[in-house]
N, C-alpha and C. Protein backbone atom coordinates (compact mmCIF):
# COMPACT_ATOMS: atom_id res chain seq x y z
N UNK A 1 -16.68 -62.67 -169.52
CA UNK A 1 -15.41 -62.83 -168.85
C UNK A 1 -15.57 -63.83 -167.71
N UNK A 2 -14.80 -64.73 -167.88
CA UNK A 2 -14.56 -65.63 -166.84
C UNK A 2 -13.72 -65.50 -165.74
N UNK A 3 -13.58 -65.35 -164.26
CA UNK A 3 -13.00 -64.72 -163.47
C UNK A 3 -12.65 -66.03 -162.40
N UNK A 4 -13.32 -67.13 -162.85
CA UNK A 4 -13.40 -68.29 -161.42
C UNK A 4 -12.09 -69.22 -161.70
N UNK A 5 -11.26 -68.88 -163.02
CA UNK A 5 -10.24 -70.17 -163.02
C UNK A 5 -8.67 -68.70 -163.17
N UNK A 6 -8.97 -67.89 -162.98
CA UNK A 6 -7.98 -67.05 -162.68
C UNK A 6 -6.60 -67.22 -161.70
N UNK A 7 -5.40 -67.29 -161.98
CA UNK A 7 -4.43 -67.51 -161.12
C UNK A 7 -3.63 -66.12 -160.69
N UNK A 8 -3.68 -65.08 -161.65
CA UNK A 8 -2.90 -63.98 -161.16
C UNK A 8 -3.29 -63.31 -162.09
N UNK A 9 -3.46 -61.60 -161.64
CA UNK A 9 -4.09 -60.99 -161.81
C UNK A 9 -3.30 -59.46 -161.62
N UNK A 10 -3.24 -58.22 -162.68
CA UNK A 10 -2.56 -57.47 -162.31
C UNK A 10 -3.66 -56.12 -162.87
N UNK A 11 -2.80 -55.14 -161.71
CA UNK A 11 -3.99 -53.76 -161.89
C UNK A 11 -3.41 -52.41 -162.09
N UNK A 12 -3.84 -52.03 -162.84
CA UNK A 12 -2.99 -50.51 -163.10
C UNK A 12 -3.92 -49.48 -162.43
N UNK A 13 -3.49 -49.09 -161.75
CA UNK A 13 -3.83 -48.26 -160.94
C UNK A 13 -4.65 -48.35 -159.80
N UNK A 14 -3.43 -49.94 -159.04
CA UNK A 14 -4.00 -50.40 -158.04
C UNK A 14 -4.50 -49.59 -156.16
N UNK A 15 -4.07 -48.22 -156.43
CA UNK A 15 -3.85 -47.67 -155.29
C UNK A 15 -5.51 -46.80 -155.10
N UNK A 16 -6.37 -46.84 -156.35
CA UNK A 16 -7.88 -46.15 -156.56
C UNK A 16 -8.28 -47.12 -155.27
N UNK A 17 -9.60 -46.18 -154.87
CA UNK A 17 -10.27 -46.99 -153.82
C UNK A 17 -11.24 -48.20 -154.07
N UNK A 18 -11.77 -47.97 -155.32
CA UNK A 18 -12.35 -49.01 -156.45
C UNK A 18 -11.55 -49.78 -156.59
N UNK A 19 -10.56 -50.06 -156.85
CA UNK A 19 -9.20 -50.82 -157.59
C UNK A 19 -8.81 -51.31 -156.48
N UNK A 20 -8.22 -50.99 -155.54
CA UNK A 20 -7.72 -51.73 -154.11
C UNK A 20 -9.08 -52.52 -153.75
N UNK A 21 -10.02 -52.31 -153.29
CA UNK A 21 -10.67 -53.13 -152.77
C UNK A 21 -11.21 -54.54 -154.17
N UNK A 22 -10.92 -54.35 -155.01
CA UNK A 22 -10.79 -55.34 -155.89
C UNK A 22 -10.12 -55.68 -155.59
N UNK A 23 -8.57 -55.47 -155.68
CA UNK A 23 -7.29 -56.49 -155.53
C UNK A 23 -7.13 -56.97 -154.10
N UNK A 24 -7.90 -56.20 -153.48
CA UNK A 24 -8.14 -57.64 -151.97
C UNK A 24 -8.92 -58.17 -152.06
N UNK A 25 -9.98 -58.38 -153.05
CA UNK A 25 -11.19 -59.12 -153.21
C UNK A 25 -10.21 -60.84 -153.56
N UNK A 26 -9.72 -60.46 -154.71
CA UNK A 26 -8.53 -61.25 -155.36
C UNK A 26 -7.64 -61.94 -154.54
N UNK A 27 -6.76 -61.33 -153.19
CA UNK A 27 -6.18 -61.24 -152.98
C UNK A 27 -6.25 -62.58 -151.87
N UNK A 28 -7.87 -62.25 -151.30
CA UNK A 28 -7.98 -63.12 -150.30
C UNK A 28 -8.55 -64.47 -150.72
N UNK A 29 -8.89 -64.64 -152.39
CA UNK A 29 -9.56 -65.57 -152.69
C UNK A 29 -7.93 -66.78 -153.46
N UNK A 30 -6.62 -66.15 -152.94
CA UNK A 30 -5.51 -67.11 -153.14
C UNK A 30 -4.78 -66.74 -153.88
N UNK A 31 -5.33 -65.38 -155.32
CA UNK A 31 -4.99 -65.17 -156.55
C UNK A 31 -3.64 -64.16 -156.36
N UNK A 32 -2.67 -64.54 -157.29
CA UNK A 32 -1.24 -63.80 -157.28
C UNK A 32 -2.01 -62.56 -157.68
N UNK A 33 -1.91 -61.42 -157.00
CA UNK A 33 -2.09 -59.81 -157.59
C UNK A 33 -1.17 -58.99 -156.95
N UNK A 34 -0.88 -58.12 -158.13
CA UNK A 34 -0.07 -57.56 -158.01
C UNK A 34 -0.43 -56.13 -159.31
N UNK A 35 0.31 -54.71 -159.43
CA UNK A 35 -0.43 -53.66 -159.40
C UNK A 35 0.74 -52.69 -159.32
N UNK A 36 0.57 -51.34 -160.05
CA UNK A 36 1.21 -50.19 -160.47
C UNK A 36 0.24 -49.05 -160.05
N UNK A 37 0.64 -48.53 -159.44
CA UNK A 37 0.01 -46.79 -159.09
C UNK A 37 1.12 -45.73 -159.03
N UNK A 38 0.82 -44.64 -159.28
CA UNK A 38 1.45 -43.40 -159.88
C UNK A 38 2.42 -43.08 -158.29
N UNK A 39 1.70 -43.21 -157.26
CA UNK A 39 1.95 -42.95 -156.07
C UNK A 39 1.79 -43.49 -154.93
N UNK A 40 2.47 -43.63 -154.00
CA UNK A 40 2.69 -44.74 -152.97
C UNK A 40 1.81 -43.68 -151.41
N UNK A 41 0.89 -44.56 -151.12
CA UNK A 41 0.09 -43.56 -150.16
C UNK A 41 0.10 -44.92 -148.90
N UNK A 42 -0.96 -44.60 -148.11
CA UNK A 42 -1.12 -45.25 -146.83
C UNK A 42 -1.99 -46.64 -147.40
N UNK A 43 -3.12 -46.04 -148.31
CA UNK A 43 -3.58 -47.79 -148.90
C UNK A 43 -2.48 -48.11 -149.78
N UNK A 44 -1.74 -47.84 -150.44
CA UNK A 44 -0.68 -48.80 -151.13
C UNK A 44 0.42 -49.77 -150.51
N UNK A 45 0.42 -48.75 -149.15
CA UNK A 45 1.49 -49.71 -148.65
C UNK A 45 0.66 -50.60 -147.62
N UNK A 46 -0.58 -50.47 -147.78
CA UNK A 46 -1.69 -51.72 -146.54
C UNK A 46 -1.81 -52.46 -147.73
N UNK A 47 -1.90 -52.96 -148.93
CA UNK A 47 -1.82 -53.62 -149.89
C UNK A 47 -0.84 -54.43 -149.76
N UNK A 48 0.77 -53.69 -150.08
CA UNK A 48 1.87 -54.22 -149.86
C UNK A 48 2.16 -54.95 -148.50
N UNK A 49 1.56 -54.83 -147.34
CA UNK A 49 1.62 -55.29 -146.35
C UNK A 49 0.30 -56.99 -146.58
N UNK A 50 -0.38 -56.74 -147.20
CA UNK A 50 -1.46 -57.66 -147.37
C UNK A 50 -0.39 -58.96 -148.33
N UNK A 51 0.68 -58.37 -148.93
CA UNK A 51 1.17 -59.60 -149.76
C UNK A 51 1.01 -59.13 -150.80
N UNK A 52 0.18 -58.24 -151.22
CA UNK A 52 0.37 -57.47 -153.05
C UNK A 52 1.62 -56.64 -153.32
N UNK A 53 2.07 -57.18 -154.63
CA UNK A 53 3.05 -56.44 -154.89
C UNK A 53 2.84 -55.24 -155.70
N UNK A 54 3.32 -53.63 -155.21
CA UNK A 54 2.84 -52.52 -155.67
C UNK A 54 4.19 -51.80 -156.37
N UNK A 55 4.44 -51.70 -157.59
CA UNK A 55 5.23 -50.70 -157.70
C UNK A 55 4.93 -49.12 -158.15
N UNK A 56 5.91 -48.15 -158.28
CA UNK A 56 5.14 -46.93 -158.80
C UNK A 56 5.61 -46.41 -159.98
N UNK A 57 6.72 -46.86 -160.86
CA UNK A 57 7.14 -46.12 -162.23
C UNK A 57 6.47 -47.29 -163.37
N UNK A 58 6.02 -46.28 -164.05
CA UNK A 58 5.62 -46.86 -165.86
C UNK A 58 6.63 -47.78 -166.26
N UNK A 59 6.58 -49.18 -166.39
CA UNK A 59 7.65 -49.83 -166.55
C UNK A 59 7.32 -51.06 -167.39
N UNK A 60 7.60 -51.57 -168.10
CA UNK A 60 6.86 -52.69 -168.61
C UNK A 60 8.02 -53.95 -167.40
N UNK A 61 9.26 -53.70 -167.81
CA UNK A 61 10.20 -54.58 -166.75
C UNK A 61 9.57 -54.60 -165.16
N UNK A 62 8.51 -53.92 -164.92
CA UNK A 62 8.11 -54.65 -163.46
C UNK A 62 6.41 -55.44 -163.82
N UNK A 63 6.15 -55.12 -164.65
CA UNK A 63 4.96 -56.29 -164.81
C UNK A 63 5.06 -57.41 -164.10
N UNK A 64 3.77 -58.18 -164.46
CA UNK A 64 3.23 -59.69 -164.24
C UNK A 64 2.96 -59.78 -165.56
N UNK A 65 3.87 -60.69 -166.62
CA UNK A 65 3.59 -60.83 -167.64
C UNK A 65 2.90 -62.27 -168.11
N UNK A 66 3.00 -63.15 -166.90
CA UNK A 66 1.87 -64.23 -166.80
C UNK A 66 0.91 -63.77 -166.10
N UNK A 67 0.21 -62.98 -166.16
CA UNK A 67 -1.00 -61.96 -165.65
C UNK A 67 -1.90 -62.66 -166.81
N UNK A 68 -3.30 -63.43 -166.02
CA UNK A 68 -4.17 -63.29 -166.70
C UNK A 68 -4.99 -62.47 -166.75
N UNK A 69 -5.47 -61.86 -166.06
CA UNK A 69 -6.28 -60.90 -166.37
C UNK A 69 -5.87 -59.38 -166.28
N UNK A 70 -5.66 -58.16 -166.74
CA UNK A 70 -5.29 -57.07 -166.40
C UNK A 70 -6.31 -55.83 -166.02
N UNK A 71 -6.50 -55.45 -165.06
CA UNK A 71 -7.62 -54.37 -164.62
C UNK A 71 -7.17 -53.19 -165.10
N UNK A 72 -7.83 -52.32 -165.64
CA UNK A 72 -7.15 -51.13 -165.25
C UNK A 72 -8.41 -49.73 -164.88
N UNK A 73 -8.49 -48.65 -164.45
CA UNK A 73 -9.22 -47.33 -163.86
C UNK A 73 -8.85 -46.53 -165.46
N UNK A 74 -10.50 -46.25 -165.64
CA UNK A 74 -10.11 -45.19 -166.80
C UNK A 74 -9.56 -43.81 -166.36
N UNK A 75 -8.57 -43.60 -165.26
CA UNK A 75 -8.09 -42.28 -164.91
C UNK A 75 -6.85 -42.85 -165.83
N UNK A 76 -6.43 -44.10 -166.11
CA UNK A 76 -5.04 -44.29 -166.35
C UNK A 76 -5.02 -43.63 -168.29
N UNK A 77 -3.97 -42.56 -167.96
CA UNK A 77 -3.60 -42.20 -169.89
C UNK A 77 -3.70 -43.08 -170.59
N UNK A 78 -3.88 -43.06 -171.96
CA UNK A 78 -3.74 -43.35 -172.95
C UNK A 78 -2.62 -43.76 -172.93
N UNK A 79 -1.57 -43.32 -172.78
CA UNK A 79 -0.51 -43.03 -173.64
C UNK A 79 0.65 -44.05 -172.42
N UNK A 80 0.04 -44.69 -171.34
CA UNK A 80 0.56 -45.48 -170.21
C UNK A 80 1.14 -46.59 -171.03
N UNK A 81 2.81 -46.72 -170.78
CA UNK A 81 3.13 -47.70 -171.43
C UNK A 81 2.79 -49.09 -170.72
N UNK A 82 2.75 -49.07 -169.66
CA UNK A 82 2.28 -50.77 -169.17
C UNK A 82 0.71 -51.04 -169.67
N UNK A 83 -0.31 -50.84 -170.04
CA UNK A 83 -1.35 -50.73 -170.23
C UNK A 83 -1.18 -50.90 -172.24
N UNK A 84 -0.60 -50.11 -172.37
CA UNK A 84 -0.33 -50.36 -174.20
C UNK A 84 0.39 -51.68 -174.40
N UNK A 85 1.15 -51.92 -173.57
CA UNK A 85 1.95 -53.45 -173.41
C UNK A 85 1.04 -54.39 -173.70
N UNK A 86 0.09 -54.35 -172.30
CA UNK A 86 -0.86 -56.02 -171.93
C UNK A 86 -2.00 -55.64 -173.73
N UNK A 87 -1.77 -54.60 -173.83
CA UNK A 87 -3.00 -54.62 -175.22
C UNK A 87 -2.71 -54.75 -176.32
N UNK A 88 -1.35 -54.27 -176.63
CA UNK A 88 -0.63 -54.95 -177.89
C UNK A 88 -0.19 -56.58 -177.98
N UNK A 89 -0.45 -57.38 -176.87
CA UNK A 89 0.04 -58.36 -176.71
C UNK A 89 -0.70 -59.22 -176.64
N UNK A 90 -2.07 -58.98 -176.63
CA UNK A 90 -3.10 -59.76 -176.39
C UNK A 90 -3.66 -60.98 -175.08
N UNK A 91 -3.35 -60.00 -174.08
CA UNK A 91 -3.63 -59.84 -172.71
C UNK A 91 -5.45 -59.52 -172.52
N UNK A 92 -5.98 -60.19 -171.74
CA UNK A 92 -7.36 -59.69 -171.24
C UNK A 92 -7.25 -58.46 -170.70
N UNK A 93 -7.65 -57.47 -170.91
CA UNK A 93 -7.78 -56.13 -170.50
C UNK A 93 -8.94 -55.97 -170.34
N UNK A 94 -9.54 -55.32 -169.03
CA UNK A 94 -10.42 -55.12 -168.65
C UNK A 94 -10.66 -53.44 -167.73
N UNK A 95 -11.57 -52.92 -167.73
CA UNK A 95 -11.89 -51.73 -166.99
C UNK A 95 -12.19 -52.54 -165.91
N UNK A 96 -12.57 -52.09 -164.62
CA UNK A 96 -12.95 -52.17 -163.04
C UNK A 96 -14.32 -52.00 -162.93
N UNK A 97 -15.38 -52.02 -163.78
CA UNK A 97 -16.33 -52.30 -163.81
C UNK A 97 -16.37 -53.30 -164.19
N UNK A 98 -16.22 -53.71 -165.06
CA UNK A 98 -16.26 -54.90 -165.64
C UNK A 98 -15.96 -56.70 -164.63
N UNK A 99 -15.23 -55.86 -164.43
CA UNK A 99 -14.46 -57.09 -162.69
C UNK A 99 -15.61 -57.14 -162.20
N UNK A 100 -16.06 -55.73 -161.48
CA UNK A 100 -16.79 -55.73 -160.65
C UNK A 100 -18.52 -56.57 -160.59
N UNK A 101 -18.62 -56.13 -162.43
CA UNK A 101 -19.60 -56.64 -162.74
C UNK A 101 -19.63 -58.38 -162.61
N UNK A 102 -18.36 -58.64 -163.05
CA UNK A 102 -18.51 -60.57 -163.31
C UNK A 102 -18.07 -60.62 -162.02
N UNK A 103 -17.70 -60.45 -160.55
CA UNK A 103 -18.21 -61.32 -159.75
C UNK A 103 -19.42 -60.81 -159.00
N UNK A 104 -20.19 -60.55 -159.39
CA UNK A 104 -21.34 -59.87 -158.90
C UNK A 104 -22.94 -60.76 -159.91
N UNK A 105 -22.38 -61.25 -160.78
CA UNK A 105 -23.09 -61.48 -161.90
C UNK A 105 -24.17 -62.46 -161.09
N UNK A 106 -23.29 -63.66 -160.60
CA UNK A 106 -23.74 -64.58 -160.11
C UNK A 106 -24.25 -64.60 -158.16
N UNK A 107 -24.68 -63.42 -157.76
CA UNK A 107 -24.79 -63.45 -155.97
C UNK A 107 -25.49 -62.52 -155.86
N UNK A 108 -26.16 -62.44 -154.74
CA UNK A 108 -27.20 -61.71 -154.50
C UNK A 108 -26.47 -60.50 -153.71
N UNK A 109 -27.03 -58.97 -154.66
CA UNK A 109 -26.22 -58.11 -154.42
C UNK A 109 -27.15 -56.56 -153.89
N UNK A 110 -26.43 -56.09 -152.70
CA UNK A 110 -27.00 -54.79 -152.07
C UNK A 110 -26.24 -53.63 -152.57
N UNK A 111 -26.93 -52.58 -153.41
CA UNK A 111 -25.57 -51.98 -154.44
C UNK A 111 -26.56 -49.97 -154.10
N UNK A 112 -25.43 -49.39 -153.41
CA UNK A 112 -25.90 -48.19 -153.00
C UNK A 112 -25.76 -46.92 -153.87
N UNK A 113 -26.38 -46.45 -154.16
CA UNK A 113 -25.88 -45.26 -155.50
C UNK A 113 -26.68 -44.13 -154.95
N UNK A 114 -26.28 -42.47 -155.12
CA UNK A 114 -26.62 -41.71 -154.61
C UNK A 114 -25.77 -40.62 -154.80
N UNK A 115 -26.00 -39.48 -154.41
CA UNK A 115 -24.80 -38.19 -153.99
C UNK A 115 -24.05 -38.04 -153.02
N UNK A 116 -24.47 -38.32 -151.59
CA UNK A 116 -23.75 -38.47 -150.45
C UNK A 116 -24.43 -39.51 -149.42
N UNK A 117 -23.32 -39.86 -148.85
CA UNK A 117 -23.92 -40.54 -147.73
C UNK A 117 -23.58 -42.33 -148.48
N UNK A 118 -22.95 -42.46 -149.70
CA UNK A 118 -23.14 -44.15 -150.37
C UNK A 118 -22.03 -44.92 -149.17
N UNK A 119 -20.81 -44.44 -149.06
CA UNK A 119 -19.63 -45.40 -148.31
C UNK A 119 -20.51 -45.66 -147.17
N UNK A 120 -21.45 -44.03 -146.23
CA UNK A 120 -21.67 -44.89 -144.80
C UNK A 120 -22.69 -45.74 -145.14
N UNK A 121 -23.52 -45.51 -146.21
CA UNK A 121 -24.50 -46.25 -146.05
C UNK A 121 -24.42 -47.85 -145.87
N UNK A 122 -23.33 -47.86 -147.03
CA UNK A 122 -22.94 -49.06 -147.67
C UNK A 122 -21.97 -50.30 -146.53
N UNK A 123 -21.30 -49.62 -146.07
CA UNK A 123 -20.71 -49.91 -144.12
C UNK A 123 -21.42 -50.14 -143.96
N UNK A 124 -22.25 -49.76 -143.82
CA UNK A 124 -23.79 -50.29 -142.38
C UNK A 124 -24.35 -51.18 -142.82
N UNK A 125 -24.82 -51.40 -144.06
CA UNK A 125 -25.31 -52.34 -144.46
C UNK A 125 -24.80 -53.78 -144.48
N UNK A 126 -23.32 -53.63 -144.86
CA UNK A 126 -22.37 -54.17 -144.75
C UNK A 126 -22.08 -55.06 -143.43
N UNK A 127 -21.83 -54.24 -142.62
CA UNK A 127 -21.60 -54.30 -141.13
C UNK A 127 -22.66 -55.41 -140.58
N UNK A 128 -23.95 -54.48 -141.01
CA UNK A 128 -25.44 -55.59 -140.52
C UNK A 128 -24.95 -57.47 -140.92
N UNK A 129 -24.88 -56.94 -142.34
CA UNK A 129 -24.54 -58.58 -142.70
C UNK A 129 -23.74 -59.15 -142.14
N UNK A 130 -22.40 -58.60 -141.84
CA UNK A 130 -21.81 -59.36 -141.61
C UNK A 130 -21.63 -60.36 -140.20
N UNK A 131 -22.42 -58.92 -139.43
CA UNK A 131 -22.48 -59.23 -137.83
C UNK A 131 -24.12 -60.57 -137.76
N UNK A 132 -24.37 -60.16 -138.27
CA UNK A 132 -26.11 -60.97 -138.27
C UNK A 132 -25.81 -62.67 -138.61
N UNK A 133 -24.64 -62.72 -139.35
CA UNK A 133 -24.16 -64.17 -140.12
C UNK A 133 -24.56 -64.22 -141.10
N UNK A 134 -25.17 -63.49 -142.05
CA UNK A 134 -25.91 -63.72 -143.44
C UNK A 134 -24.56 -63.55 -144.23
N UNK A 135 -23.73 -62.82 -143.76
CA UNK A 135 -22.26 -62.73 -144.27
C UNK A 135 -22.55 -62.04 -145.88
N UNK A 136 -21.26 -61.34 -146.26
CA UNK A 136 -21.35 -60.80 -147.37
C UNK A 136 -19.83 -60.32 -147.80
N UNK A 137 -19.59 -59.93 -149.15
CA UNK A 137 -18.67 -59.60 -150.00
C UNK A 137 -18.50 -57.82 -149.69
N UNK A 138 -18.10 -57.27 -148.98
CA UNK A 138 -18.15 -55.67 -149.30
C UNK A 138 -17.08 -55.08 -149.92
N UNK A 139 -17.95 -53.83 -150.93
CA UNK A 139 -16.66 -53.16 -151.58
C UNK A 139 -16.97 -51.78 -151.38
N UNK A 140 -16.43 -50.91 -150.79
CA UNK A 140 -16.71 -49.87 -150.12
C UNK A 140 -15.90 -48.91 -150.58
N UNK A 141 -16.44 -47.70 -150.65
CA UNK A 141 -16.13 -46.47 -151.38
C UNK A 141 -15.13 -45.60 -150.39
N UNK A 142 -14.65 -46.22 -149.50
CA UNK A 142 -13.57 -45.48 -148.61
C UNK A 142 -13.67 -46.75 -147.56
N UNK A 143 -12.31 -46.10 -146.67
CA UNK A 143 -11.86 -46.91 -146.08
C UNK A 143 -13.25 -47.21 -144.50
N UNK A 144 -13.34 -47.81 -143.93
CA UNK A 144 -13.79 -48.68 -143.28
C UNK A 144 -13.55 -48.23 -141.67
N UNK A 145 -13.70 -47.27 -140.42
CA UNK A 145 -12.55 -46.95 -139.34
C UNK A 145 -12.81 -48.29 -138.99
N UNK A 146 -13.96 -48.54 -138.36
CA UNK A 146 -13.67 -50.44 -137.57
C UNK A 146 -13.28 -50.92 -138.27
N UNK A 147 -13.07 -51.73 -139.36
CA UNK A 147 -12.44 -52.37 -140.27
C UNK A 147 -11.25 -51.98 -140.99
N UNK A 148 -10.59 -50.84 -141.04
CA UNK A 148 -9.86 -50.33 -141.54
C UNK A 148 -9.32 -50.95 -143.08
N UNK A 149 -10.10 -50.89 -143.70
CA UNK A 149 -10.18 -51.37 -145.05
C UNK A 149 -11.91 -51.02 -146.02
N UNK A 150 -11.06 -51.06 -147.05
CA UNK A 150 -12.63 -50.88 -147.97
C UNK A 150 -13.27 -52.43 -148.18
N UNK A 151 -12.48 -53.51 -148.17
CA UNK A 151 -12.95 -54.50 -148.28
C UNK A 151 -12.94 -55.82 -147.26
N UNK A 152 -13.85 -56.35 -147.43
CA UNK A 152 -13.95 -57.37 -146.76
C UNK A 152 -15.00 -58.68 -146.84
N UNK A 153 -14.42 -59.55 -146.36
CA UNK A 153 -15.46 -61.14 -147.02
C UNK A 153 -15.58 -61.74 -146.27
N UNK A 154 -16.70 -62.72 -146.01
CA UNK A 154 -17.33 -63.35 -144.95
C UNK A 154 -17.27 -65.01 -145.34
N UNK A 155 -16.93 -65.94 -144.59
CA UNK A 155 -16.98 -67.03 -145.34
C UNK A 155 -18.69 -67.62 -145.60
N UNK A 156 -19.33 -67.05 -144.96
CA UNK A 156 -20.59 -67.15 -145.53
C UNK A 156 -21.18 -65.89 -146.69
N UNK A 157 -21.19 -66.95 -147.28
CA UNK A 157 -22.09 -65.72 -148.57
C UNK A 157 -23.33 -65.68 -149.14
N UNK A 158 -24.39 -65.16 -149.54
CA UNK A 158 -25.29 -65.28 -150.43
C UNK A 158 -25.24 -65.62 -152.06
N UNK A 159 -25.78 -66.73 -152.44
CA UNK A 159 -25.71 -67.08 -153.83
C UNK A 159 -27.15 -67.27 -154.78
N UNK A 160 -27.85 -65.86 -155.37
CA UNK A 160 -29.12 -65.84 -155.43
C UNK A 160 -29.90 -65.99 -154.53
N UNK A 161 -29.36 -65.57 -153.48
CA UNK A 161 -31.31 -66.33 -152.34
C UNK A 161 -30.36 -66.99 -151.53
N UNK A 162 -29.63 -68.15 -151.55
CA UNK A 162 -29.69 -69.16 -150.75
C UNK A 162 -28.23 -69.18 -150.34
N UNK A 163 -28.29 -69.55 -149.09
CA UNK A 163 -27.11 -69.45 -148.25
C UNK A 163 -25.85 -70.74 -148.83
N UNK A 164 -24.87 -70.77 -148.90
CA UNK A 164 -24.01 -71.87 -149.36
C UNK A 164 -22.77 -72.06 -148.43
């Protein structure tokens, strides 16, 4: 999957904490995103405030039907008619790993896994980089209190090893 010539981008079940901090990953790199969740909470409407457009009913009439790429969270049914839409139609459909995986493919990556303790860990680590200038991409498993967000990007980044 190619993710670097992408213009707009839509997510079903943009309001997950996985899923939001993707679509600001997107969001800040220029790309039209925009996104359906079951329910309208405090990150849906910091989304909607970011410039993403969020709606909340099963609808195919509120799509992005020039959506190239479509994300979606395997919490979303089967039986979700916007999701049966982009796949009967021959739309890129993709799970949120998969995203996650292709922009990750290519950069040098600090990736925390565990039982408890991954979001603070992953903050801190985070935090280090970003404050130090080595700068970094974070995607964080809850929201952020200093940052008040799960995500965030540094215009300096790591690319294998070497600073760019």
């Amino acid at each position: 999957m190619d993710i670097n010539n992408i213009k707009r981008i839509y997510f079903i079940g943009i309001g997950g904490i996985g899923m939001s901090a993707l679509a600001r990953y997107f969001n800040s790199k220029g790309i039209v995103v925009s996104g359906y969740d079951k329910t309208e909470t405090t990150l849906t409407d910091q989304l909607s405030k970011e410039g993403i457009n969020v709606h909340y009913e099963d609808n195919i009439e509120f799509i992005d039907k020039e959506a190239q790429l479509i994300v979606y969270t395997p919490a979303v049914p089967a039986e979700h008619k916007e999701l049966n839409y982009y796949q009967q139609n021959n739309y890129t459909v993709v799970k949120r790993s998969d995203v996650l995986g292709a922009i990750t493919k290519s950069s040098f990556n600090i990736c925390v896994a565990g039982t408890h303790g991954k979001t603070t860990t992953s903050t801190m680590i985070a935090h280090i980089l970003r404050n130090s200038g080595y700068g970094c991409n974070a995607f964080l498993g809850g929201i952020a209190v200093n940052y008040n967000s799960n995500f965030w990007s540094s215009e300096k980044k790591c690319l294998r090893g070497r600073s760019r």
